[in-house]
C-alpha atoms as a PDB file:
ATOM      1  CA  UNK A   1      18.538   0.409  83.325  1.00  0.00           C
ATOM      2  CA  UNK A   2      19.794   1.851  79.690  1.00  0.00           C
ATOM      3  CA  UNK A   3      16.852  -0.610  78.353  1.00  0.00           C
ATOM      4  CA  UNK A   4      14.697   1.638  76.124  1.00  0.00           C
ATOM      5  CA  UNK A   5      11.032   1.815  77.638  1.00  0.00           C
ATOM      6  CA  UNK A   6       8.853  -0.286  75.682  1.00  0.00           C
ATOM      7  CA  UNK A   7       6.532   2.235  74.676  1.00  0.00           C
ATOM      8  CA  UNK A   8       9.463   4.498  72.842  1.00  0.00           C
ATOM      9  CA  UNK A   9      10.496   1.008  71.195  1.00  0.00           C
ATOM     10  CA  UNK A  10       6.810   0.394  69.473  1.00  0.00           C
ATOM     11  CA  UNK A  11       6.779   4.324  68.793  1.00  0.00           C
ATOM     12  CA  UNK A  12      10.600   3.918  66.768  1.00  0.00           C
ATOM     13  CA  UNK A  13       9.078   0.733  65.305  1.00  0.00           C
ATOM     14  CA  UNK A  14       5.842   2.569  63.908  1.00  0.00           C
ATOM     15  CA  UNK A  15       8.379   5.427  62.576  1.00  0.00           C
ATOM     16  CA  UNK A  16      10.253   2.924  60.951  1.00  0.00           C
ATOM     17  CA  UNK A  17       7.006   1.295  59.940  1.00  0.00           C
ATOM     18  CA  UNK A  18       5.395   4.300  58.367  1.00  0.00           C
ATOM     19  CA  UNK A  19       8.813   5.195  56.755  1.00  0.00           C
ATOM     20  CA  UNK A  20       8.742   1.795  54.442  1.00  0.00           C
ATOM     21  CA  UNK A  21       5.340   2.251  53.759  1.00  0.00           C
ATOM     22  CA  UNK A  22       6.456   5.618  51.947  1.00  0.00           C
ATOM     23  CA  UNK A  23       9.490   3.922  50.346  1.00  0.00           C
ATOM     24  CA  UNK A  24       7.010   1.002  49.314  1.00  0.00           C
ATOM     25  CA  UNK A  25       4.506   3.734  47.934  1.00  0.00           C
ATOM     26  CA  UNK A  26       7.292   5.238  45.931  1.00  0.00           C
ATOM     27  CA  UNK A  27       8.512   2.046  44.476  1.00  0.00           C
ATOM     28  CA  UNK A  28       4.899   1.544  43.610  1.00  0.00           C
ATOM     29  CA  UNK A  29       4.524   4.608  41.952  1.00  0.00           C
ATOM     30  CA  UNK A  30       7.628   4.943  39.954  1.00  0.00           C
ATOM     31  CA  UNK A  31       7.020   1.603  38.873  1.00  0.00           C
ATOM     32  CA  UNK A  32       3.859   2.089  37.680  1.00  0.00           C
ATOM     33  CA  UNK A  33       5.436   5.994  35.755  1.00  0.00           C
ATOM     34  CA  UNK A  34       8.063   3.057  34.322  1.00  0.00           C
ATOM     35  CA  UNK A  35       5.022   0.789  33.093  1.00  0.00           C
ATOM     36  CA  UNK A  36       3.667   4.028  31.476  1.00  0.00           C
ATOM     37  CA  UNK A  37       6.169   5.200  29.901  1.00  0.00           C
ATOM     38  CA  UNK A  38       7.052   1.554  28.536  1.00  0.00           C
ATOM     39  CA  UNK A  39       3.999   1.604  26.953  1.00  0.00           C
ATOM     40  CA  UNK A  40       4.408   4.845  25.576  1.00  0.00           C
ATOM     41  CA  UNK A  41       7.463   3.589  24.183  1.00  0.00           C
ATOM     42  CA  UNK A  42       5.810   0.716  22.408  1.00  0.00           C
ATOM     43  CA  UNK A  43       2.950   2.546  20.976  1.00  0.00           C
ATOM     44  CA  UNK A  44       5.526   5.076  19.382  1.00  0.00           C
ATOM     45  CA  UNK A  45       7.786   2.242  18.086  1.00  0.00           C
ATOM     46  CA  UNK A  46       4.864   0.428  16.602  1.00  0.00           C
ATOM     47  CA  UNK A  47       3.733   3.927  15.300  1.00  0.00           C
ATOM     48  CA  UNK A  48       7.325   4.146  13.448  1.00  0.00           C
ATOM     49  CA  UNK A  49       7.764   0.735  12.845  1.00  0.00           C
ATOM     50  CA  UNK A  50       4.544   0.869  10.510  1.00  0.00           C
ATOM     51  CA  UNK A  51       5.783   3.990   8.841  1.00  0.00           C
ATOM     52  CA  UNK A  52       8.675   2.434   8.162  1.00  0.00           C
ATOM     53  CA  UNK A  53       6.971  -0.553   6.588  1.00  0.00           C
ATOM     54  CA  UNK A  54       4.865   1.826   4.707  1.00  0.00           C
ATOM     55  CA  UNK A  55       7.821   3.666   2.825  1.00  0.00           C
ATOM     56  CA  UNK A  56       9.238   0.486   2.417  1.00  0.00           C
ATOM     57  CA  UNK A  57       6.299  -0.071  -0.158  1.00  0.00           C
ATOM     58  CA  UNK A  58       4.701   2.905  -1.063  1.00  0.00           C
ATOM     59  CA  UNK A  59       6.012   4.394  -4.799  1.00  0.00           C
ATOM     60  CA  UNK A  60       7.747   7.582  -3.352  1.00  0.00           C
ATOM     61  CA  UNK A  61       6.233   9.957  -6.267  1.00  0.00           C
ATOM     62  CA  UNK A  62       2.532   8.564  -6.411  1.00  0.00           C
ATOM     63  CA  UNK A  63       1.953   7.009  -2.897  1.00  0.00           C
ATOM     64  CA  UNK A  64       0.674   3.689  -4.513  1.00  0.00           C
ATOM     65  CA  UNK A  65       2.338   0.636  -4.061  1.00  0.00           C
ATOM     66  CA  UNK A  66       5.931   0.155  -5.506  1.00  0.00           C
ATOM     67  CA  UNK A  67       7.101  -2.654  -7.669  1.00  0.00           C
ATOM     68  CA  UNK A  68       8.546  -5.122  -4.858  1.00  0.00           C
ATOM     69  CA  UNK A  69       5.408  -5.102  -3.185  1.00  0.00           C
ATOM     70  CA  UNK A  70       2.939  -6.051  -6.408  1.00  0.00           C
ATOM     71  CA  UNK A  71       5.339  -8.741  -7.374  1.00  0.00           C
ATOM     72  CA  UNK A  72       5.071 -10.317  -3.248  1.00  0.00           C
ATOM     73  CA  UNK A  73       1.198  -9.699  -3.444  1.00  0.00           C
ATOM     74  CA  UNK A  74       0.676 -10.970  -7.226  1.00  0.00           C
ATOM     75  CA  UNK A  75       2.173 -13.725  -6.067  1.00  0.00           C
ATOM     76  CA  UNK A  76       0.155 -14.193  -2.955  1.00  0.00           C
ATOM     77  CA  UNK A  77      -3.028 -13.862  -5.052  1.00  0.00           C
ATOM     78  CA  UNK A  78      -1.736 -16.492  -7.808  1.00  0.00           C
ATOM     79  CA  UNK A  79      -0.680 -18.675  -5.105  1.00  0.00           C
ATOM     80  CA  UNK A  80      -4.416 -18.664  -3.328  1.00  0.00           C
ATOM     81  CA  UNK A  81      -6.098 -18.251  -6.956  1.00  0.00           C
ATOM     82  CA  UNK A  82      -5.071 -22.167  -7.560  1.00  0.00           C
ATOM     83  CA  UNK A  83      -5.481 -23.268  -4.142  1.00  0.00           C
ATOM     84  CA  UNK A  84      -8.824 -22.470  -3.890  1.00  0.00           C
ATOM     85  CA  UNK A  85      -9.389 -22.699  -7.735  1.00  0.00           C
ATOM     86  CA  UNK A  86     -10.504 -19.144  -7.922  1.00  0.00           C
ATOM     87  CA  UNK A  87      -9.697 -17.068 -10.418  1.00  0.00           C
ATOM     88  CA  UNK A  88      -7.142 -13.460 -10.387  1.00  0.00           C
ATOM     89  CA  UNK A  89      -6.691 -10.855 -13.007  1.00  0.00           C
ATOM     90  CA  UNK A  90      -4.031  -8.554 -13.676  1.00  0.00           C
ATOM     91  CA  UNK A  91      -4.294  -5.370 -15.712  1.00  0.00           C
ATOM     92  CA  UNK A  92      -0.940  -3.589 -16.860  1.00  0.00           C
ATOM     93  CA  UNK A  93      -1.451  -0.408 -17.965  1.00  0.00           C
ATOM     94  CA  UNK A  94       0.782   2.314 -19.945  1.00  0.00           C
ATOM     95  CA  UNK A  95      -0.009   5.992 -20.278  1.00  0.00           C
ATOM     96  CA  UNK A  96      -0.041   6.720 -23.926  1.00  0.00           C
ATOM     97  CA  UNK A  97       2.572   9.690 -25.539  1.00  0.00           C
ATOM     98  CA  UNK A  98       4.139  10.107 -22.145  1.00  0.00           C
ATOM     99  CA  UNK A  99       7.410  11.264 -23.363  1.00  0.00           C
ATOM    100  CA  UNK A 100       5.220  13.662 -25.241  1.00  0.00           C
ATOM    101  CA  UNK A 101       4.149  14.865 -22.144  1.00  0.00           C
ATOM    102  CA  UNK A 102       7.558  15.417 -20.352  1.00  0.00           C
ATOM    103  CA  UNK A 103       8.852  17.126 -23.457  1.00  0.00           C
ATOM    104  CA  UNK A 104       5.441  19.330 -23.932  1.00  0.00           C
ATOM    105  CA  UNK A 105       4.932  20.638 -20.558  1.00  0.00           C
ATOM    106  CA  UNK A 106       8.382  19.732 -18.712  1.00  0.00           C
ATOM    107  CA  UNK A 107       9.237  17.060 -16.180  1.00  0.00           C
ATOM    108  CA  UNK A 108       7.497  18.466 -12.998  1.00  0.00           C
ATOM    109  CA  UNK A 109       4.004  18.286 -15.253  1.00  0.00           C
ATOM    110  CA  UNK A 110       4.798  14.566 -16.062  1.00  0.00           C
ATOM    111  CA  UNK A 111       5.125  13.787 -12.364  1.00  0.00           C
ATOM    112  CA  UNK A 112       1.813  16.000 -11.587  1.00  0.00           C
ATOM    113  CA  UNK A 113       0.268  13.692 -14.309  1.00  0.00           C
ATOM    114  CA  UNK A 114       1.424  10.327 -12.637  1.00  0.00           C
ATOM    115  CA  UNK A 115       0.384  11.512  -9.177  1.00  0.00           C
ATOM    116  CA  UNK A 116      -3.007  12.498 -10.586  1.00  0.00           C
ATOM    117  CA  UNK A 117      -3.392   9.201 -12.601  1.00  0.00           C
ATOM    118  CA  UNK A 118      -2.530   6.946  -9.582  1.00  0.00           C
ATOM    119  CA  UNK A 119      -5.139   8.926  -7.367  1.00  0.00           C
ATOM    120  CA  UNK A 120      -8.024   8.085  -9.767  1.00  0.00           C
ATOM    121  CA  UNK A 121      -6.999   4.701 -10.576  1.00  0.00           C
ATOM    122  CA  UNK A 122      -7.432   4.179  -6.529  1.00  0.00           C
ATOM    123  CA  UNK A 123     -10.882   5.773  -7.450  1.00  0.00           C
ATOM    124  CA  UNK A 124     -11.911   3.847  -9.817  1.00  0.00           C
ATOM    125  CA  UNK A 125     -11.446   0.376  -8.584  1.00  0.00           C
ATOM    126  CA  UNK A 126     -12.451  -1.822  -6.008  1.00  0.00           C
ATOM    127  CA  UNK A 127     -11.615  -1.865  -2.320  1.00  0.00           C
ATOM    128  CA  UNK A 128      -9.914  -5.548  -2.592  1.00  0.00           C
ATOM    129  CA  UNK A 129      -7.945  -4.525  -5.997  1.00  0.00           C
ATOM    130  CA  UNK A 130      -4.529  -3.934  -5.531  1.00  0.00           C
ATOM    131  CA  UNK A 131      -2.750  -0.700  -7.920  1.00  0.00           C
ATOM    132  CA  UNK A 132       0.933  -0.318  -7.899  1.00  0.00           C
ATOM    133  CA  UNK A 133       3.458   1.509  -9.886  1.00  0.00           C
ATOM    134  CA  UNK A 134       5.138  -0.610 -11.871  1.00  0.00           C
ATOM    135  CA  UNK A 135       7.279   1.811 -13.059  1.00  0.00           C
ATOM    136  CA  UNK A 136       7.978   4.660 -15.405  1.00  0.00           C
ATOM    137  CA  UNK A 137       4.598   5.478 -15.939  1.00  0.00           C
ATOM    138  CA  UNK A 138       3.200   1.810 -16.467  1.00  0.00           C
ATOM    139  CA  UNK A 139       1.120   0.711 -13.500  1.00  0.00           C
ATOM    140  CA  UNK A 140      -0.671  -2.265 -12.624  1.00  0.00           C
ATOM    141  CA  UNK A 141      -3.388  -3.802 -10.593  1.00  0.00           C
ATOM    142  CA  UNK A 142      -4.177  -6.926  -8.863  1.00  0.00           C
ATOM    143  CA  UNK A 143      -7.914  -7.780  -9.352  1.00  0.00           C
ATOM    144  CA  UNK A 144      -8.674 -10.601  -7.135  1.00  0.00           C
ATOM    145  CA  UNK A 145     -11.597 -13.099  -7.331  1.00  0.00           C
ATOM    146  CA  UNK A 146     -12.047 -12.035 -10.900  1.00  0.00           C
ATOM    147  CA  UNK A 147     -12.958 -13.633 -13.936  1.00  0.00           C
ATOM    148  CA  UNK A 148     -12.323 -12.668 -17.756  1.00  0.00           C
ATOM    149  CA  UNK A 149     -15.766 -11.094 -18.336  1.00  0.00           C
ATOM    150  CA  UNK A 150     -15.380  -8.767 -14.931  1.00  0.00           C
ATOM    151  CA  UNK A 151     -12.209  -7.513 -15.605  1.00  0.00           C
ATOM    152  CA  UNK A 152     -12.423  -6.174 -18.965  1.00  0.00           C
ATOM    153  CA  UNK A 153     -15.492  -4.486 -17.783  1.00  0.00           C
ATOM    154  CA  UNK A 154     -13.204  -3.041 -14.928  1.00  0.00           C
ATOM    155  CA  UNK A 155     -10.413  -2.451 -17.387  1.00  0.00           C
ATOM    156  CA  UNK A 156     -13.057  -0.433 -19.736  1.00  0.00           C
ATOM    157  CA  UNK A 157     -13.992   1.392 -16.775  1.00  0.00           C
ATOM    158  CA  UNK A 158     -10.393   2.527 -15.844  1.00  0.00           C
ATOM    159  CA  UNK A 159      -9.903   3.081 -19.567  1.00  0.00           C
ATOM    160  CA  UNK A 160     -12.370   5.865 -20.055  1.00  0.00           C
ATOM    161  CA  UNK A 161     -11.715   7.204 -16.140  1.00  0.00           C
ATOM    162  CA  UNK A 162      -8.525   8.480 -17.496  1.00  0.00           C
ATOM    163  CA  UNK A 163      -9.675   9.242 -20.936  1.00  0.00           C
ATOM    164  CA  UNK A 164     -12.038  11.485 -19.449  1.00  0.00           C
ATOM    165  CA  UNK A 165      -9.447  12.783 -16.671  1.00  0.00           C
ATOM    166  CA  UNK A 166      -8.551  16.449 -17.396  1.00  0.00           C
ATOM    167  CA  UNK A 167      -5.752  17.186 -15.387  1.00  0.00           C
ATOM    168  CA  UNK A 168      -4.725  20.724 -14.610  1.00  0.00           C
ATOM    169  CA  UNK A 169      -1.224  21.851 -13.817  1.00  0.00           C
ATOM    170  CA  UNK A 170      -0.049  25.906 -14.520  1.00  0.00           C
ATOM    171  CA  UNK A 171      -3.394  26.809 -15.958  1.00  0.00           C
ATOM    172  CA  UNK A 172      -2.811  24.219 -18.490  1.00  0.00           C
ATOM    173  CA  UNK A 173      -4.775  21.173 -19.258  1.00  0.00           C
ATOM    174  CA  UNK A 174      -3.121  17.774 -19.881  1.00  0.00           C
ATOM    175  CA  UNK A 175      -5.588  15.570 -21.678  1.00  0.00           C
ATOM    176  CA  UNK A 176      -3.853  11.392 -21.389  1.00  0.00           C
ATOM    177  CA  UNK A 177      -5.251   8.711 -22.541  1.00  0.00           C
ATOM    178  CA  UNK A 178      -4.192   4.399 -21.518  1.00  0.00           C
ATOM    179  CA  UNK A 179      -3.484   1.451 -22.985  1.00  0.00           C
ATOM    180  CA  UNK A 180      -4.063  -1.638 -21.039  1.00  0.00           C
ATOM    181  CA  UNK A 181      -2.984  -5.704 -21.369  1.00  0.00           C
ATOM    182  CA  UNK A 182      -5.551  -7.569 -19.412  1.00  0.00           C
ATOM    183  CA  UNK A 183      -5.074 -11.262 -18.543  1.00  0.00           C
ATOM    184  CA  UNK A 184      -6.141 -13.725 -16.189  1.00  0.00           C
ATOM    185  CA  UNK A 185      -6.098 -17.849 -14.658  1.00  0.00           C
ATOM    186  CA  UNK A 186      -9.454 -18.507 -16.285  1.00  0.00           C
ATOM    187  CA  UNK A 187      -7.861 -18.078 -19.704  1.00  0.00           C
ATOM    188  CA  UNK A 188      -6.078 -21.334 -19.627  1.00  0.00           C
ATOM    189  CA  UNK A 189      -6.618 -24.746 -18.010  1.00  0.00           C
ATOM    190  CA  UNK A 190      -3.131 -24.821 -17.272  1.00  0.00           C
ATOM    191  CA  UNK A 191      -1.781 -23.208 -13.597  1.00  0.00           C
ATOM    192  CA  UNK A 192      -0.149 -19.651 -14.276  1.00  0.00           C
ATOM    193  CA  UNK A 193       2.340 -18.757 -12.286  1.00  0.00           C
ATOM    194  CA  UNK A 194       3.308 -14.763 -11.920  1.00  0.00           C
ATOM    195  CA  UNK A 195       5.737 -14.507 -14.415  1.00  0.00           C
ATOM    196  CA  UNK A 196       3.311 -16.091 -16.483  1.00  0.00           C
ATOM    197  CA  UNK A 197       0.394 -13.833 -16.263  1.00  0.00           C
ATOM    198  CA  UNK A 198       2.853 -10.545 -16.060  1.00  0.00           C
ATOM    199  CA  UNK A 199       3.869 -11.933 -19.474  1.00  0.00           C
ATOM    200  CA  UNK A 200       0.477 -12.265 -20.956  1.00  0.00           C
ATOM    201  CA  UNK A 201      -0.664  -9.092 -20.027  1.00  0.00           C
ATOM    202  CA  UNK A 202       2.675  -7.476 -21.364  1.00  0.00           C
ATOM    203  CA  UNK A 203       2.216  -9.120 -24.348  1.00  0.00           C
ATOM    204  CA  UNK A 204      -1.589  -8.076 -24.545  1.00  0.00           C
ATOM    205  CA  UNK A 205      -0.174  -3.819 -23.592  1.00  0.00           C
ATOM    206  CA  UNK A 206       1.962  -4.024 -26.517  1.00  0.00           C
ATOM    207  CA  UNK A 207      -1.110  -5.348 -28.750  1.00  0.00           C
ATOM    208  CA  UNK A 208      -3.262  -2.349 -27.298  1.00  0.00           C
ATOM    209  CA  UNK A 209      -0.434   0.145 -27.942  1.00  0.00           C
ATOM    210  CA  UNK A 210       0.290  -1.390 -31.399  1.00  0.00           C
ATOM    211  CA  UNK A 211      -3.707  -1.514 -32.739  1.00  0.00           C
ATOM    212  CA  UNK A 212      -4.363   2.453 -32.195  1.00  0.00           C
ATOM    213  CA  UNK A 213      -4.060   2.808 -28.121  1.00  0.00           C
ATOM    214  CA  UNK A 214      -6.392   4.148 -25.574  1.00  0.00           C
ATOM    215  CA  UNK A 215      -7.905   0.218 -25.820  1.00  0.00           C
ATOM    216  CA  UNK A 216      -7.645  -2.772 -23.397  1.00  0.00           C
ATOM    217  CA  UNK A 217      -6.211  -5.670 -25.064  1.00  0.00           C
ATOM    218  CA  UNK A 218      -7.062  -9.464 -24.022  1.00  0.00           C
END
């Protein structure tokens, strides 16, 4: 006789029923808020992560590459240059009178000058070349699939881009002028590793600074 009617037992049951459907609901949607924000998460981690990797080879001053970076991708291209049997340039370039500069127009107009002369070197090359600071205000660039005769075309090109650069800073107008050391794999029969060609086109820089400047030196 204390037996619950069945009727009230399938109408507790259904309660019951319907009140783990809304827990089950609630698990379903917090789970998918977790998923979200998870996702969230990893976009904004990848978003830092490639910031990070960005200063970690961007020249802090000019935003071009820094010196660790053109040393890993110099080799990367020398590397590929003799698998393939392809050939890779590499121009090394050093603004003329510099110090001049610094003591002329003060330190904050020498570092206007570099950020200036990195921005048009990014102008005046190609999409695949590589420029980097290679410090002071020497810079290089990575010229890919390139033979002797294209380069010092290119190199003439960047040559007179700055030449012809007229760079203002406090109503003042600093006129600069580059010499370049050009060298590349097709120049020798012989594999070239990276030290190599950075020492050939060192020792072609000095030539261009030594004959007269504002040249490009082979």
């Amino acid at each position: 006789g204390d037996m619950k009617p069945f009727s009230l037992i399938i109408q507790e049951a259904n309660e019951e029923l319907q009140r783990l459907n809304l827990s089950y609901e609630q698990v379903v949607l917090e789970l998918k808020q977790a998923k979200r924000n998870a996702e969230t998460l990893a976009v904004g981690l990848k978003e830092a992560n490639d910031k990070l990797r960005e200063l970690a080879i961007r020249d802090e001053l000019t935003g071009l590459y820094n010196h660790r970076y053109f040393q890993d991708q110099l080799e990367n291209e020398i590397t590929r240059a003799a698998r393939y049997k392809h050939p890779v340039s590499l121009l090394l370039l050093d603004l003329d009178f510099f110090k001049k500069v610094n003591d002329t127009y003060g330190h904050p107009a020498g570092d206007h000058v570099l950020r200036e002369t990195g921005s048009t070197l990014n102008k005046l090359v190609r999409q695949s070349d590589t420029v980097a600071r290679y410090g002071g205000e020497e810079f290089a660039i990575i010229l890919p699939e390139t033979a002797t005769t294209s380069a010092k075309v290119l190199a003439q090109r960047v040559r007179r881009g700055i030449e012809q650069l007229r760079i203002k800073f406090e109503k003042q107008t600093i006129p600069i002028t580059v010499s370049i050391g050009l060298a590349c794999t097709d120049m020798t029969d012989a594999t070239m590793s990276r030290t190599e060609i950075i020492s050939k086109s060192d020792q072609a820089l000095y030539r261009a600074k030594h004959e007269g400047r504002n040249r490009v030196a082979l």
